[in-house]
Protein backbone atom coordinates (compact mmCIF):
# COMPACT_ATOMS: atom_id res chain seq x y z
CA UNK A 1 -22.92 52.61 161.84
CA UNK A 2 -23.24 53.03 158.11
CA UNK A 3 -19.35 52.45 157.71
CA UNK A 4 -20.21 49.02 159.88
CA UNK A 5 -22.95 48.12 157.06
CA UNK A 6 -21.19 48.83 154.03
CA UNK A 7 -17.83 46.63 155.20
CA UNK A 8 -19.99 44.08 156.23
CA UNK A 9 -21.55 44.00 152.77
CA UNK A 10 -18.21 44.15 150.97
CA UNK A 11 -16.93 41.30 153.30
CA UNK A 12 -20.09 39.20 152.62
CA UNK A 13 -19.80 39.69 149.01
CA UNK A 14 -15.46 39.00 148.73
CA UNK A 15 -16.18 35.88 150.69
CA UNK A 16 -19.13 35.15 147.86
CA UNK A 17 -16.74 35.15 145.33
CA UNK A 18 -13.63 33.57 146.69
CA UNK A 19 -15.78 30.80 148.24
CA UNK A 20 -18.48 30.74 145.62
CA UNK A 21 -21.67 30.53 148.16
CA UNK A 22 -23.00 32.82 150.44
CA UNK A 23 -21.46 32.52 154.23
CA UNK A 24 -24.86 31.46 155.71
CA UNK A 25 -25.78 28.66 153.50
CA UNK A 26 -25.02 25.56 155.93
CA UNK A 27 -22.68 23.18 153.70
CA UNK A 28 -24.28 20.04 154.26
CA UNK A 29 -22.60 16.80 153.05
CA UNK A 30 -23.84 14.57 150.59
CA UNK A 31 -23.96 11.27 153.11
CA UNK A 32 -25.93 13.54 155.80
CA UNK A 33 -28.57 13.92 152.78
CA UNK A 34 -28.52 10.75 152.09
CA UNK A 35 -29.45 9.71 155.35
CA UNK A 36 -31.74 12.29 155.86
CA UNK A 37 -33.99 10.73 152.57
CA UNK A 38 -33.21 7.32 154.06
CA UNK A 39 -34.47 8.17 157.35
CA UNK A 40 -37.73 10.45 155.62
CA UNK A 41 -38.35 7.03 153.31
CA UNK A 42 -38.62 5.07 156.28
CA UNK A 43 -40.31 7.31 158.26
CA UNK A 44 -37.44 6.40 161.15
CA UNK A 45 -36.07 9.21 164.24
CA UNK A 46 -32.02 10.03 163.67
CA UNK A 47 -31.77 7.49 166.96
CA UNK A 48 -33.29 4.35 165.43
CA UNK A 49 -32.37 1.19 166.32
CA UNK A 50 -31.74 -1.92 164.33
CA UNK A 51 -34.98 -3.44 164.98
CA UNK A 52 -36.88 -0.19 164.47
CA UNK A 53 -35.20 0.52 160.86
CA UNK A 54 -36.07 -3.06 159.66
CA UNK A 55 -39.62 -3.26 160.85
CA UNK A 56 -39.85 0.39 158.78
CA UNK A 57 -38.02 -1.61 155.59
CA UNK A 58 -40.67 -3.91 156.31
CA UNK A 59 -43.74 -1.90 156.38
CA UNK A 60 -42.58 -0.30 153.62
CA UNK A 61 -41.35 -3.32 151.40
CA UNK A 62 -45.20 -4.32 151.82
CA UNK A 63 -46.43 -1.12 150.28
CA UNK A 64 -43.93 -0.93 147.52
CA UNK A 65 -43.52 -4.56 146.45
CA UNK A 66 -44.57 -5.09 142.65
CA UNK A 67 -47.08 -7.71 143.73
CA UNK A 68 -49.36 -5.04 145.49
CA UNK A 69 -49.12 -2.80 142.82
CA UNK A 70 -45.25 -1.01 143.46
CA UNK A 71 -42.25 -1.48 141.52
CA UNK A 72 -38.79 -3.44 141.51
CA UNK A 73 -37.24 0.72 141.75
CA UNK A 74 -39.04 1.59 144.39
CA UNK A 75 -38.00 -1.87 146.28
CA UNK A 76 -34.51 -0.97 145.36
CA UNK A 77 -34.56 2.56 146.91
CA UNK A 78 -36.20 1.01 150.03
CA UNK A 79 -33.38 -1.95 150.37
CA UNK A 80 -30.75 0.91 149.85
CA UNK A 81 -31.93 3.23 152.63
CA UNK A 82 -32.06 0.30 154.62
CA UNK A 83 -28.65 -0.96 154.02
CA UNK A 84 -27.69 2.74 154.48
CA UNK A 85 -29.11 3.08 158.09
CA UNK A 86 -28.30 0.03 159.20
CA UNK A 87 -24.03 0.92 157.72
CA UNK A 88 -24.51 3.87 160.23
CA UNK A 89 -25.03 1.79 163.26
CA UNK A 90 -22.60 1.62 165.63
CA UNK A 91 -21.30 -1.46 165.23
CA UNK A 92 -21.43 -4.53 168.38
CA UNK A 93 -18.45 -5.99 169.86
CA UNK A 94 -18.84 -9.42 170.65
């Protein structure tokens, strides 16, 4: 059993250094993050719709807009996790 310990520890630690990250951290890619924040901004399920995601944009757009006290960066960010939900759509065939 202790032989079964150490090799596991020696194999966890070769594939540390070859791969440079430990075998249980979950490589995520940078577009799932994205739409994670995008989805968290908008306070929108994975399954939203189109109509959900812009009635969210437009909630938010009301709270964030620089005449009610928000700013033009904050506006941006909301317009770009919009844009980026609504890319991930499947897209209609008419």
């Amino acid at each position: 059993m202790l032989r079964f310990v150490v090799l596991a520890g020696v194999v966890v630690l070769f594939y540390r250094w070859i791969v440079g990250r430990w075998p249980w951290e979950a490589k995520t890619s940078t577009r799932s993050q994205a739409l994670f924040r995008a989805r968290r901004l908008l306070g929108v399920e994975a399954n939203a719709g189109r109509e959900e995601i812009l009635a969210a944009h437009k909630r938010l757009i009301a709270l964030v807009h620089p005449d009610r006290g928000g700013s033009n960066d904050q506006v941006h960010e909301a317009n770009a996790a919009r844009d980026l939900l609504l890319d991930e759509l499947p897209h209609q065939v008419r």
